[in-house]
N, C-alpha and C. Protein backbone atom coordinates (compact mmCIF):
# COMPACT_ATOMS: atom_id res chain seq x y z
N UNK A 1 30.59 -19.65 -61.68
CA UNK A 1 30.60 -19.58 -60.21
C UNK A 1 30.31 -20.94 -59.55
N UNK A 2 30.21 -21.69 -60.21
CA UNK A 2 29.41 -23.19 -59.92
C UNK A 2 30.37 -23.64 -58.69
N UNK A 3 31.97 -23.60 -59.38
CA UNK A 3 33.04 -24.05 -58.16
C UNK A 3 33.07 -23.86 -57.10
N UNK A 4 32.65 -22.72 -56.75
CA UNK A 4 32.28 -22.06 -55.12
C UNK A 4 31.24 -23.14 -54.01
N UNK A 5 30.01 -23.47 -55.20
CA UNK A 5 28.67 -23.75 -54.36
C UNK A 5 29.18 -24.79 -53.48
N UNK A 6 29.80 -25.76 -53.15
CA UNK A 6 29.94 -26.78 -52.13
C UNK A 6 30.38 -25.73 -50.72
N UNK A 7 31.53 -24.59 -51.05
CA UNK A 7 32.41 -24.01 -49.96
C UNK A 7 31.11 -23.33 -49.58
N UNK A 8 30.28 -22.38 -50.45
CA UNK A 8 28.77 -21.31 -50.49
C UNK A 8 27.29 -22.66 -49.25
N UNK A 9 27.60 -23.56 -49.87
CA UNK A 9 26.47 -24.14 -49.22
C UNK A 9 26.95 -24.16 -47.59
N UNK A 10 27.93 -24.48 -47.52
CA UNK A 10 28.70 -25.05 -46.30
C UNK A 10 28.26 -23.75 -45.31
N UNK A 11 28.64 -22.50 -46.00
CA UNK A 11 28.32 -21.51 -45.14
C UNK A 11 27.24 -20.64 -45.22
N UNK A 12 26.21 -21.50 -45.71
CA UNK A 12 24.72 -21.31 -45.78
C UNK A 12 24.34 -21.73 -44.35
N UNK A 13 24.53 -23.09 -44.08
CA UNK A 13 24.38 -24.12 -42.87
C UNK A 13 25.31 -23.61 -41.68
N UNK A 14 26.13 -22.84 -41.98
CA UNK A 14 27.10 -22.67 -40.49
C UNK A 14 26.53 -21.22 -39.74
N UNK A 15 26.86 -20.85 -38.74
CA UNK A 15 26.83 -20.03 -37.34
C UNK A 15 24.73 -20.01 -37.50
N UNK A 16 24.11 -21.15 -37.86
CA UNK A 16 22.56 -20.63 -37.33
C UNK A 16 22.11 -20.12 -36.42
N UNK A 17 22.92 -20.78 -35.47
CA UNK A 17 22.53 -20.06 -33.97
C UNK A 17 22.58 -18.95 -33.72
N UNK A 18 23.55 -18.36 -34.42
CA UNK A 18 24.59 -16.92 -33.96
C UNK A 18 24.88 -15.74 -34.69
N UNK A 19 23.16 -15.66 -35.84
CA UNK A 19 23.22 -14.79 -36.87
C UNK A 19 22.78 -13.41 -36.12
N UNK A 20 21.89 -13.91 -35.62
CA UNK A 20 21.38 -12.47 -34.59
C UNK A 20 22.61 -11.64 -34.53
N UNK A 21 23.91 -11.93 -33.91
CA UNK A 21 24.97 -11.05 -33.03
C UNK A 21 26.33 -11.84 -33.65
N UNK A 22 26.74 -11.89 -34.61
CA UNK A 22 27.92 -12.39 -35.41
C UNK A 22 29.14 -11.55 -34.72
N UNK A 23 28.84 -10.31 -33.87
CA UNK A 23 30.14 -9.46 -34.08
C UNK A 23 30.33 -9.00 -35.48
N UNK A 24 31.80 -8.69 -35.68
CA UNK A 24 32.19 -8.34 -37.00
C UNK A 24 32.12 -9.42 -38.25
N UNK A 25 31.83 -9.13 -39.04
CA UNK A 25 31.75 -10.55 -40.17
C UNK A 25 33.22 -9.97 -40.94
N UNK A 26 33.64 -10.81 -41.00
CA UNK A 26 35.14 -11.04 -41.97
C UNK A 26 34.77 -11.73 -43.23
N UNK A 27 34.70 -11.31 -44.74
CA UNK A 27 34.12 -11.53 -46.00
C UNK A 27 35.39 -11.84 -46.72
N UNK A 28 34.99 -12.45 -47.57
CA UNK A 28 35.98 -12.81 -48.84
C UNK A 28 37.14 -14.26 -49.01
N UNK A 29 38.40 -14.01 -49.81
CA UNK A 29 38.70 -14.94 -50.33
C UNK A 29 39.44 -15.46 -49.43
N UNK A 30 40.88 -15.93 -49.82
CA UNK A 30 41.24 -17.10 -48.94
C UNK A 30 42.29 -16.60 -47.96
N UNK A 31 42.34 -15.26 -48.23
CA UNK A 31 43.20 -14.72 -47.09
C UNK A 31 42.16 -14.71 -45.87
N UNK A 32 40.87 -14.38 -46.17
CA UNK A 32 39.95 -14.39 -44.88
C UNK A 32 39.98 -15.22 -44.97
N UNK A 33 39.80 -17.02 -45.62
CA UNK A 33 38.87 -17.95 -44.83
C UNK A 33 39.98 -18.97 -43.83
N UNK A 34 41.62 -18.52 -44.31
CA UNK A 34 42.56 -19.40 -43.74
C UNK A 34 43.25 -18.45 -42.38
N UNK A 35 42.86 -17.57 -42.19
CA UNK A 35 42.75 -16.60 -40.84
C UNK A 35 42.28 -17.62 -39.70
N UNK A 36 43.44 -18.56 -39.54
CA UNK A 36 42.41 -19.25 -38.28
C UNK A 36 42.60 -18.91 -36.96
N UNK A 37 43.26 -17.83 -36.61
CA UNK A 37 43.68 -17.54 -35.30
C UNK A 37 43.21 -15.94 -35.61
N UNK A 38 42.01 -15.83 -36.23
CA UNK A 38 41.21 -14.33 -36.28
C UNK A 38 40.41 -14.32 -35.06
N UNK A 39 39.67 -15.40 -34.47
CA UNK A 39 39.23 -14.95 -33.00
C UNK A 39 40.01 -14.51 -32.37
N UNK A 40 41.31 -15.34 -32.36
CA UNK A 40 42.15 -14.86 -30.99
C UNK A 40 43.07 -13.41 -31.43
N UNK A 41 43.33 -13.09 -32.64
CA UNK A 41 43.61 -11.78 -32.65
C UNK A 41 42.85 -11.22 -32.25
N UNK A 42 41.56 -10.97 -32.43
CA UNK A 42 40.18 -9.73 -31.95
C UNK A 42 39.76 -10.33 -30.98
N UNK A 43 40.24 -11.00 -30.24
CA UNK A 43 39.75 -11.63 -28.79
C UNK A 43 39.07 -10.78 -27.87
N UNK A 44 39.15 -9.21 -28.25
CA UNK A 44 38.34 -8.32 -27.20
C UNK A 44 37.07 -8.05 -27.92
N UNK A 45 37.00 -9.10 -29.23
CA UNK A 45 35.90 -8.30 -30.26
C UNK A 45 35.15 -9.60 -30.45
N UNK A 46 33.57 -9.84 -30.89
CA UNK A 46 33.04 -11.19 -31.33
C UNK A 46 33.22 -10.96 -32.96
N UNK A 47 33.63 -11.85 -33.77
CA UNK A 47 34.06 -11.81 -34.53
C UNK A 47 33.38 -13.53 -35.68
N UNK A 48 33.21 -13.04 -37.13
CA UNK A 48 32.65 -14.37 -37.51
C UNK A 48 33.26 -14.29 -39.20
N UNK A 49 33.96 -15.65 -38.80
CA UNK A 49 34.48 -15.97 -40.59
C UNK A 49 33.75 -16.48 -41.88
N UNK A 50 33.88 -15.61 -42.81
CA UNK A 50 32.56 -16.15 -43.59
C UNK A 50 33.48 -16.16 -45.12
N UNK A 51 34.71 -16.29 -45.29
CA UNK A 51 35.20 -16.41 -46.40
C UNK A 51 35.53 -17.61 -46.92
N UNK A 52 36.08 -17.84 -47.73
CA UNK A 52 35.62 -18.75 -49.19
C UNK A 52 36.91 -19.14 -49.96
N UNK A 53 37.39 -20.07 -49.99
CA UNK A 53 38.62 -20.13 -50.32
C UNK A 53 38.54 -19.48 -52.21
N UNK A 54 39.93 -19.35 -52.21
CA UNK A 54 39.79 -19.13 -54.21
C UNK A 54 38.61 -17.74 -54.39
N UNK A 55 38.03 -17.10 -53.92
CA UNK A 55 36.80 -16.30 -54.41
C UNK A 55 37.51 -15.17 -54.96
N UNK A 56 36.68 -14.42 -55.57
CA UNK A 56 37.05 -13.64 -56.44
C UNK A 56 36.09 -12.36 -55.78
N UNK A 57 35.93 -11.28 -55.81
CA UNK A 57 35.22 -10.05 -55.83
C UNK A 57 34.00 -10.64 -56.28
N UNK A 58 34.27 -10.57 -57.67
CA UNK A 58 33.02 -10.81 -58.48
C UNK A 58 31.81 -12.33 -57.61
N UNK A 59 32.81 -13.26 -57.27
CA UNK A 59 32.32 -14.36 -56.71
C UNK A 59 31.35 -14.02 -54.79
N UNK A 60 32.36 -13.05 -54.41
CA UNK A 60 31.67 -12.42 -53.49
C UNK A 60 30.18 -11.58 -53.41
N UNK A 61 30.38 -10.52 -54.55
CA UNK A 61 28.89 -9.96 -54.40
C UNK A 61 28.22 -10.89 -55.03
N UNK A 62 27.93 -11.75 -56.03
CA UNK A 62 27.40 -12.85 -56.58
C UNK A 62 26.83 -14.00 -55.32
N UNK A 63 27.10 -14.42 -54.04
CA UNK A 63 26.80 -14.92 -53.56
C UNK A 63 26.73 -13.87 -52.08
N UNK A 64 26.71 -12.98 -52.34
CA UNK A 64 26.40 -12.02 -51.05
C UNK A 64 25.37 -12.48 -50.40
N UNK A 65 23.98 -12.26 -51.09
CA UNK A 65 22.91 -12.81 -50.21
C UNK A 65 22.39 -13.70 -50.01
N UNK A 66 22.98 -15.30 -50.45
CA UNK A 66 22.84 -16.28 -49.97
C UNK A 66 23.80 -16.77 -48.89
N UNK A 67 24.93 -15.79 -48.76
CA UNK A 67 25.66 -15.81 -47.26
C UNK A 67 25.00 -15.27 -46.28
N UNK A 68 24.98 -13.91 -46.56
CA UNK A 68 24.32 -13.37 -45.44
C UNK A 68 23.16 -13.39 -45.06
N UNK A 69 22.27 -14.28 -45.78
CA UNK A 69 21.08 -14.24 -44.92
C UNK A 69 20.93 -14.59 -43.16
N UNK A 70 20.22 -13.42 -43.04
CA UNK A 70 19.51 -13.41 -41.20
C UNK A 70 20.73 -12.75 -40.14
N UNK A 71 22.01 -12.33 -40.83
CA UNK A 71 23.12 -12.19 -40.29
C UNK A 71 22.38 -10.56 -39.65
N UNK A 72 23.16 -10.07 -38.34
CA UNK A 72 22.96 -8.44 -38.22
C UNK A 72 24.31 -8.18 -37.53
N UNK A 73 25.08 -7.98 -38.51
CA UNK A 73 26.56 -7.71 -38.06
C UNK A 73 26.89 -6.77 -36.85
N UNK A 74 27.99 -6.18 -36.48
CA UNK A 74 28.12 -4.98 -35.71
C UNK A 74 29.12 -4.04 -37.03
N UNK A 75 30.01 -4.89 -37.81
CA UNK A 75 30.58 -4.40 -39.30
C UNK A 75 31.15 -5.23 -39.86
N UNK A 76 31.63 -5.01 -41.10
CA UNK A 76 31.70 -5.91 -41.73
C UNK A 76 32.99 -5.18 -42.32
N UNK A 77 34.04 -6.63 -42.57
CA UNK A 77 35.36 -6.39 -43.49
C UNK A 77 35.23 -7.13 -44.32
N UNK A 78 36.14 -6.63 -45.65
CA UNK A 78 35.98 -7.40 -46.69
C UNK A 78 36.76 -7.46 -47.13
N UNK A 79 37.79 -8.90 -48.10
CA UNK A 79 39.19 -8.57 -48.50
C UNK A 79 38.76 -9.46 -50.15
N UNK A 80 39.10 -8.90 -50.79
CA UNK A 80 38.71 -9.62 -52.05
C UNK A 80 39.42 -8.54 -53.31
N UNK A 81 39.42 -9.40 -54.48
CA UNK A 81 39.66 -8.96 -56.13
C UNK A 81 41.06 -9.63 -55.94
N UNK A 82 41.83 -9.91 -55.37
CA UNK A 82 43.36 -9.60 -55.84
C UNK A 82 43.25 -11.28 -56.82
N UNK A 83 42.10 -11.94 -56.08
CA UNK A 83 42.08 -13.26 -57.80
C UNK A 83 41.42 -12.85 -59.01
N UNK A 84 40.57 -11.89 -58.86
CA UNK A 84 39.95 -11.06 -60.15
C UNK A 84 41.01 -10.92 -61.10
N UNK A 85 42.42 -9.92 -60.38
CA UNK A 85 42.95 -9.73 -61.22
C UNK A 85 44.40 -10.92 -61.40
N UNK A 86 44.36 -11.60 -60.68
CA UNK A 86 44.94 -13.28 -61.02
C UNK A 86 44.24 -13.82 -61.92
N UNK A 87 43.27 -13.91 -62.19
CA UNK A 87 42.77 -14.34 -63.29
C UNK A 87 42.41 -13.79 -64.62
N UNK A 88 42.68 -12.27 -64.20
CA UNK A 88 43.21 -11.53 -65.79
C UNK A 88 41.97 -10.40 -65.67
N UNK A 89 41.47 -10.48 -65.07
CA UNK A 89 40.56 -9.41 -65.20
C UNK A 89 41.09 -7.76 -64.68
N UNK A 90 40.52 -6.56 -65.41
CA UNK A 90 41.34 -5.62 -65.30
C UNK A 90 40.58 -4.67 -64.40
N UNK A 91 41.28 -3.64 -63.60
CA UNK A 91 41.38 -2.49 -62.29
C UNK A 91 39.90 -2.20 -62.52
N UNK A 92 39.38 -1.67 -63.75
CA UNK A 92 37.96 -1.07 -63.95
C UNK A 92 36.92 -2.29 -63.30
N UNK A 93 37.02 -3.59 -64.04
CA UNK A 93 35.93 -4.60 -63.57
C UNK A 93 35.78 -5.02 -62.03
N UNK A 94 37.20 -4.83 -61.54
CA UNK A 94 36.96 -5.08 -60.12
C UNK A 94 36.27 -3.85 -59.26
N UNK A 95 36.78 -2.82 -59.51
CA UNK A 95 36.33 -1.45 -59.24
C UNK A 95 34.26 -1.34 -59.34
N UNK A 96 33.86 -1.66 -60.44
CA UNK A 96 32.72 -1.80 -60.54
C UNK A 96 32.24 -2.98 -59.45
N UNK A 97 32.91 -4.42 -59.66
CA UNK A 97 32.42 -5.46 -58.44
C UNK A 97 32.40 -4.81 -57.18
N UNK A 98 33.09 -4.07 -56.73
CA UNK A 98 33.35 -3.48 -55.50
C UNK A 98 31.91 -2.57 -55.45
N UNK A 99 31.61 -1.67 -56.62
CA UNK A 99 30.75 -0.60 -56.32
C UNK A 99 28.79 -1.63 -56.15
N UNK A 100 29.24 -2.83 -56.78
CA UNK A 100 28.10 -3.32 -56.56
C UNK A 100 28.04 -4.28 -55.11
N UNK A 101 29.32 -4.34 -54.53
CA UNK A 101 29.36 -4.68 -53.37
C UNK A 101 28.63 -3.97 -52.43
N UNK A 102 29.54 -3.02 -52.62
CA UNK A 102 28.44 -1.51 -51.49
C UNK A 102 26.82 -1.77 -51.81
N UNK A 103 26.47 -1.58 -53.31
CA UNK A 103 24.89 -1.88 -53.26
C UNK A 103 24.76 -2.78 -52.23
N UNK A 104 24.86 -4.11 -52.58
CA UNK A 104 24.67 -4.96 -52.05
C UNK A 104 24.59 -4.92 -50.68
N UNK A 105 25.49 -4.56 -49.57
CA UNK A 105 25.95 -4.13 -48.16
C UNK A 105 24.88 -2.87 -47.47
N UNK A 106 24.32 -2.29 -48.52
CA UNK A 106 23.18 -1.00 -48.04
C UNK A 106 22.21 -1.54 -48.34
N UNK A 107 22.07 -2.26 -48.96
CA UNK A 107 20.50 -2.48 -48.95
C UNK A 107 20.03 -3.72 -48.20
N UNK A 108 21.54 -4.71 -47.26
CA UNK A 108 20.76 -5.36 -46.68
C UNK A 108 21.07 -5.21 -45.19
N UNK A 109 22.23 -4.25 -45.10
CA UNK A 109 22.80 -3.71 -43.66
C UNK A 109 22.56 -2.20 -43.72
N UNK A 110 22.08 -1.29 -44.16
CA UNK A 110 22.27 0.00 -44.03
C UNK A 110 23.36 0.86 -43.87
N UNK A 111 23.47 1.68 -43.35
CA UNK A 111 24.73 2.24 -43.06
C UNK A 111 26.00 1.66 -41.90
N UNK A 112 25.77 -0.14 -42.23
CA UNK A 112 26.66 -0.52 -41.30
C UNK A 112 28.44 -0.16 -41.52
N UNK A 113 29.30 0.29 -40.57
CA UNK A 113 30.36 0.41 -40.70
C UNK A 113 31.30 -0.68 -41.56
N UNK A 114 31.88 -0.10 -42.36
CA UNK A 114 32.44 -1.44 -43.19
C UNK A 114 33.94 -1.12 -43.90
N UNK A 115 34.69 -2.09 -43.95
CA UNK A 115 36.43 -1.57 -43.90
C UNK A 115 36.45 -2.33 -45.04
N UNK A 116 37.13 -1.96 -46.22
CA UNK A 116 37.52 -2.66 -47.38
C UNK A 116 39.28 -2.83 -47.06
N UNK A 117 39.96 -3.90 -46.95
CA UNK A 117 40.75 -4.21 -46.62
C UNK A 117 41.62 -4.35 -48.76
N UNK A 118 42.42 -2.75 -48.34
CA UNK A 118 43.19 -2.85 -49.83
C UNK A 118 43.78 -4.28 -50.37
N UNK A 119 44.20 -4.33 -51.58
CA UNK A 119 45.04 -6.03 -52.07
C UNK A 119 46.46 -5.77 -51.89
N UNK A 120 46.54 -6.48 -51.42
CA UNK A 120 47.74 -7.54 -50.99
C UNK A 120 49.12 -7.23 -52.25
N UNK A 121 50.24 -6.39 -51.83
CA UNK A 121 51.77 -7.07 -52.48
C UNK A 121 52.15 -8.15 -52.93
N UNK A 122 51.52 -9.10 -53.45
CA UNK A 122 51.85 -10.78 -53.62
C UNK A 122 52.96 -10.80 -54.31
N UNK A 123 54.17 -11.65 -53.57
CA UNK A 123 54.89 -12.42 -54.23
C UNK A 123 55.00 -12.69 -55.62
N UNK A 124 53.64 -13.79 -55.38
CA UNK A 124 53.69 -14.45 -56.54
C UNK A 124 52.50 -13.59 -58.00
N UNK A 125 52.35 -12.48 -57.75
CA UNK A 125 51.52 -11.79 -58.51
C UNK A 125 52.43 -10.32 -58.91
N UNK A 126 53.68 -10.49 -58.61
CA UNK A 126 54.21 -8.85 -58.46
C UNK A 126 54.38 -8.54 -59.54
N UNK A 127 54.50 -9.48 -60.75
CA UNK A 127 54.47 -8.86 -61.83
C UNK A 127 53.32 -7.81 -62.92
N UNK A 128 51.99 -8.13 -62.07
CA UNK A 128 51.04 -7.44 -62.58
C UNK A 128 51.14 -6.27 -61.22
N UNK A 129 51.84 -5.89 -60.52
CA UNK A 129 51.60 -5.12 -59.19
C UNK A 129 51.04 -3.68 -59.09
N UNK A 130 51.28 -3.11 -60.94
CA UNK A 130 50.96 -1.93 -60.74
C UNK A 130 49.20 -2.13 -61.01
N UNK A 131 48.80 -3.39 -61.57
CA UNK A 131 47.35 -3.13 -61.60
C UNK A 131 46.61 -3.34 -60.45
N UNK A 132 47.51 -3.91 -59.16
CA UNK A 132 46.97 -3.72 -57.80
C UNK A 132 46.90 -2.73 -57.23
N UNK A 133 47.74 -1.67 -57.68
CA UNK A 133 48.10 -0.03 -57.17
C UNK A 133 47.06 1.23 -57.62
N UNK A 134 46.97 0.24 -58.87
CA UNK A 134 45.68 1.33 -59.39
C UNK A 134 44.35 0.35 -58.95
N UNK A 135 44.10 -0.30 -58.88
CA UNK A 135 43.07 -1.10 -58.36
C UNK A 135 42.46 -0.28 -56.67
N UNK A 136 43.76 -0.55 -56.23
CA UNK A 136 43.40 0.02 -54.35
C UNK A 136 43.35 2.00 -54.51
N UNK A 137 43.71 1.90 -55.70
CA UNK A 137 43.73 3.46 -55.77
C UNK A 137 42.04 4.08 -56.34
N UNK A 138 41.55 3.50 -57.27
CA UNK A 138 40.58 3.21 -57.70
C UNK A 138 39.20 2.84 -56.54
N UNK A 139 39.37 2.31 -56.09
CA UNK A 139 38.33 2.08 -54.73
C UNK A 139 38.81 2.98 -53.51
N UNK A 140 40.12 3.39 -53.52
CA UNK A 140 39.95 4.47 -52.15
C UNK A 140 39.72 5.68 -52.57
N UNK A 141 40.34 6.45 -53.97
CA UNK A 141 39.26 7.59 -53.86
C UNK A 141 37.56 7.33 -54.07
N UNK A 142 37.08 6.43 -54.49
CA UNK A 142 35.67 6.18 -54.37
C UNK A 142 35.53 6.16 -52.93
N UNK A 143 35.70 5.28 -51.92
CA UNK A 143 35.35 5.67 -50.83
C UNK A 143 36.27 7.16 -50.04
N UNK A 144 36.87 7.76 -49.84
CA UNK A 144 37.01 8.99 -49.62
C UNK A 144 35.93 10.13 -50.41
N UNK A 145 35.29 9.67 -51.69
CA UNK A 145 34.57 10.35 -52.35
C UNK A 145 33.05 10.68 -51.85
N UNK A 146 32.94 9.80 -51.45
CA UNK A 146 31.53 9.20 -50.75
C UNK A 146 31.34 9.62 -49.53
N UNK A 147 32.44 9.85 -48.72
CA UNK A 147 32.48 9.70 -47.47
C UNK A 147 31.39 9.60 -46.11
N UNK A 148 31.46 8.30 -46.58
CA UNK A 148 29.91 7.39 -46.09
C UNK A 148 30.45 6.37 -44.92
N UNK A 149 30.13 5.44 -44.94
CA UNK A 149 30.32 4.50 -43.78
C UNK A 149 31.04 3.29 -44.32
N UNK A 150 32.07 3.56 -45.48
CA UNK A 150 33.32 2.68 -45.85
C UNK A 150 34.12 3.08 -45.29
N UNK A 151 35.34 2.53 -44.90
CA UNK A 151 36.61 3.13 -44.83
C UNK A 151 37.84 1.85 -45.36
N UNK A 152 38.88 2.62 -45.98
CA UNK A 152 39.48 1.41 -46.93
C UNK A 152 41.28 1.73 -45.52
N UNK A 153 41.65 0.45 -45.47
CA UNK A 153 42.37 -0.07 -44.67
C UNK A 153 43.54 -0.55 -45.53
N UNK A 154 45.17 0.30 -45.71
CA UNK A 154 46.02 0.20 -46.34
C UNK A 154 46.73 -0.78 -46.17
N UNK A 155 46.94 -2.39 -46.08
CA UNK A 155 47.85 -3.26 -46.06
C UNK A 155 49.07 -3.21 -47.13
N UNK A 156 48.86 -2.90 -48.38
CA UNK A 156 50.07 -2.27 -49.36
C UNK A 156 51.21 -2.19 -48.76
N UNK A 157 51.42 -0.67 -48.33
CA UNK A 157 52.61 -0.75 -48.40
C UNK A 157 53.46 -0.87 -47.33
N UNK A 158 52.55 -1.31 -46.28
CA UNK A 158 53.13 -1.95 -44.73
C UNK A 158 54.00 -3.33 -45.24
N UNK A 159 53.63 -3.96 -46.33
CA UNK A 159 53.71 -4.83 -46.55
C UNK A 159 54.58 -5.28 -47.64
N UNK A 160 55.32 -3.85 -47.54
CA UNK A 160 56.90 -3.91 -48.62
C UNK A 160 58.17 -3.85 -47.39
N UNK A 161 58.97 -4.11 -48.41
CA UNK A 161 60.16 -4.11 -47.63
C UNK A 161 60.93 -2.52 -47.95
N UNK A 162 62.10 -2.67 -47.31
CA UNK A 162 62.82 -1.13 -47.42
C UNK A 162 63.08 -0.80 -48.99
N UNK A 163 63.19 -1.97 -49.39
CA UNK A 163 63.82 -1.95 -51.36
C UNK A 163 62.03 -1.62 -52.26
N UNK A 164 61.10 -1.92 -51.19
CA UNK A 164 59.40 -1.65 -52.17
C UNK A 164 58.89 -2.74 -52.84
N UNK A 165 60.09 -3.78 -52.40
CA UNK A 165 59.55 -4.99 -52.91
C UNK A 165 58.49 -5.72 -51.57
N UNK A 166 57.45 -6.74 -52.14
CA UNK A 166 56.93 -7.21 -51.30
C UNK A 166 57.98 -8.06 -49.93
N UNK A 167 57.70 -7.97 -48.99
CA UNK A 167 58.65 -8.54 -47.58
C UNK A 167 58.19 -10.43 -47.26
N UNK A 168 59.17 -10.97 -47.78
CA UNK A 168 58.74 -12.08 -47.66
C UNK A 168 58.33 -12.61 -46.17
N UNK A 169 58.71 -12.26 -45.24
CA UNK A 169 58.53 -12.49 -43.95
C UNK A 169 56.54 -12.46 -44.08
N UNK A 170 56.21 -11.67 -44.79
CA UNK A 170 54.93 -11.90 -44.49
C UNK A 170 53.87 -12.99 -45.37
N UNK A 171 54.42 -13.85 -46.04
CA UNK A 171 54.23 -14.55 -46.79
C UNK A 171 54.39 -16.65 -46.64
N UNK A 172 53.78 -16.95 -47.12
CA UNK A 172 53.70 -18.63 -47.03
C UNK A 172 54.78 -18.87 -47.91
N UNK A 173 55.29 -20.16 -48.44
CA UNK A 173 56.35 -19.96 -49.30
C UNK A 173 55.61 -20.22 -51.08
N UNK A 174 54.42 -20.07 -50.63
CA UNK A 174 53.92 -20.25 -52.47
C UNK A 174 54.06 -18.71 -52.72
N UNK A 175 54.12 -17.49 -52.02
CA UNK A 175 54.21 -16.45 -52.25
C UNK A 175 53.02 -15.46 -52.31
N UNK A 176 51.81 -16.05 -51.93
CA UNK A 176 51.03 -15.64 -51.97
C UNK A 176 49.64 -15.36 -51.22
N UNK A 177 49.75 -16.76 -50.45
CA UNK A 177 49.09 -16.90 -49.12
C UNK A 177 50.08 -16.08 -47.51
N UNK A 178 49.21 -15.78 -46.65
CA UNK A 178 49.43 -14.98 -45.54
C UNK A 178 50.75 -16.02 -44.55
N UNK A 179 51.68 -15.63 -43.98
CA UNK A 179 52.63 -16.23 -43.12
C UNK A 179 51.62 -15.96 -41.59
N UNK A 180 52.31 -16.26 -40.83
CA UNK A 180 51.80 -15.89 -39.51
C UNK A 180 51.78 -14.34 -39.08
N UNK A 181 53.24 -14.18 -39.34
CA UNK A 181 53.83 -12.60 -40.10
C UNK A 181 52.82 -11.67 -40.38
N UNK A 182 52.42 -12.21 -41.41
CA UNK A 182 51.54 -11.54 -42.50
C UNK A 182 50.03 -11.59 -41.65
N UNK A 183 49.70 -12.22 -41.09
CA UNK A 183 48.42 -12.35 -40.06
C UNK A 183 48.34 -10.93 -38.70
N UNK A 184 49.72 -11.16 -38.57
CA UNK A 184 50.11 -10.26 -37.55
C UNK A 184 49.77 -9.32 -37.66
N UNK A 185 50.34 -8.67 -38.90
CA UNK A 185 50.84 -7.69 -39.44
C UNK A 185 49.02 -6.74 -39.72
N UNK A 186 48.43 -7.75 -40.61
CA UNK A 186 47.23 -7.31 -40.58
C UNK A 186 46.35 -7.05 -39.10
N UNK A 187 46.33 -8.05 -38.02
CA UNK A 187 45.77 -7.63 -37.17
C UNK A 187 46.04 -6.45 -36.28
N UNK A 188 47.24 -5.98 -36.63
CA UNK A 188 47.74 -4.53 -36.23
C UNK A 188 47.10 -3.33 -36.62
N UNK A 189 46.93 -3.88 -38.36
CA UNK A 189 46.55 -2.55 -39.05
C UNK A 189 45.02 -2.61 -38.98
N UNK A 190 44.21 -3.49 -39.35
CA UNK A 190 42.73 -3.47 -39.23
C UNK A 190 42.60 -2.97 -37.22
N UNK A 191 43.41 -3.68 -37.31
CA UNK A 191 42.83 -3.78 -35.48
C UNK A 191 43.11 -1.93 -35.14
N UNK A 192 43.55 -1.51 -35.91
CA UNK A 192 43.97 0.10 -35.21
C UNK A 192 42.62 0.83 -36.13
N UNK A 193 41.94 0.79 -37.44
CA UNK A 193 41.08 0.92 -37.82
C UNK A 193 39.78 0.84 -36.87
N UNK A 194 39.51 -0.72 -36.64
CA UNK A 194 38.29 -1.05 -35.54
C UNK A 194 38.68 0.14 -34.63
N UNK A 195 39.67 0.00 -34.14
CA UNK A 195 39.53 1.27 -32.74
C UNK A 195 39.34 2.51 -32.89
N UNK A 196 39.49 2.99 -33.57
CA UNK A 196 38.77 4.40 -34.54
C UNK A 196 37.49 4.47 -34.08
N UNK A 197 36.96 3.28 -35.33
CA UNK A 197 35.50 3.63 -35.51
C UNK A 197 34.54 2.63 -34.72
N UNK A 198 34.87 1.89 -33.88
CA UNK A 198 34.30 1.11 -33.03
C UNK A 198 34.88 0.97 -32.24
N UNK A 199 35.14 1.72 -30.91
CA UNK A 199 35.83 1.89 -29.97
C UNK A 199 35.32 1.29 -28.88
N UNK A 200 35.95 0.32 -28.31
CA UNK A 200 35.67 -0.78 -27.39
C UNK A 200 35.41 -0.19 -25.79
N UNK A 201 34.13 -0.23 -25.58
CA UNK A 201 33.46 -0.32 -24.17
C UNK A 201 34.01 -0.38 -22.83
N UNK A 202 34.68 0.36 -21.94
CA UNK A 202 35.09 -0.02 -20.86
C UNK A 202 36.47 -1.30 -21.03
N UNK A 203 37.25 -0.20 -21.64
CA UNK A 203 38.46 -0.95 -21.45
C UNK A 203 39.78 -0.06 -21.38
């Protein structure tokens, strides 16, 4: 995990001022941390980026509470594993990282509302795709199982085309990072989630 600590320290030192009332915290790898127009999508929402380029699941709960210290979210999203299993690791190990995520998330937020944002169709990963299918399948009946204060947020298969292949329109051209498209696309679907379960005040 050593590779992380420079990006981990960086956001040890960032929002001090503004841990009290972060809004929503946005967690994980590099689809959250290159979201740079995530304020202005949730522009009706306060909102705070706390992801990590390259991270992995595993790299996430592993440095959970040296991120979040002093933070008191309003909820928290989280998008992570799809490098777990880029880097070869299989549906069960991420599945467990995830279940120690939740530890992690209750015992230092309580029953804060929290959206696991499913993995990503990648391009450049489609050849392992069915272990992403059982992966997001694997963590949503766990949270439907529970039915606690997770809720898992389907980007999948919004995010195929008419043929079921991934839609390049939503994609960078390495195949794997988010297009603008692909930014969009998500702030549609999370953003219809938030309004569910955090339904915005006089508007």
């Amino acid at each position: 995990m050593y590779w992380y600590e420079e990006e981990v320290r960086m956001l040890e030192k960032a929002h001090l001022n503004d841990r009290a009332d972060p809004g929503i915290i946005f967690y994980g790898s590099s689809s959250i941390r290159l979201w740079n127009g995530l304020q202005q999508d949730f522009s009706e929402r306060k909102v705070t980026n706390l992801g990590f380029g390259g991270s992995t699941l595993a790299a996430c709960v592993w440095f959970f509470d040296r991120i979040m210290t002093g933070y008191r979210p309003q909820a928290f999203v989280v998008y992570a594993g799809d490098n777990d299993l880029g880097d070869g690791r299989n549906p069960e190990e991420i599945f467990i990282f995830f279940q120690q995520l939740m530890v992690h998330v209750s015992a230092r937020f309580g029953d804060l509302p929290c959206f696991f944002v499913s993995l990503k169709p990648s391009q450049s990963r489609w050849n392992i795709a069915d272990r992403f299918r059982y992966t997001n399948n694997l963590i949503e009946n766990e949270i439907i199982k529970l039915n606690a204060n997770w809720i898992f947020v389907d980007v999948f298969k919004r995010m195929l085309d008419k043929y079921g292949m991934p839609d390049a329109a939503y994609y960078d051209p390495d195949g794997l990072h988010l297009s603008q498209a692909g930014y969009g696309l998500w702030k549609e679907i999370i953003g219809e989630k938030l309004a569910k379960s955090l339904p915005l005040i006089n508007v």
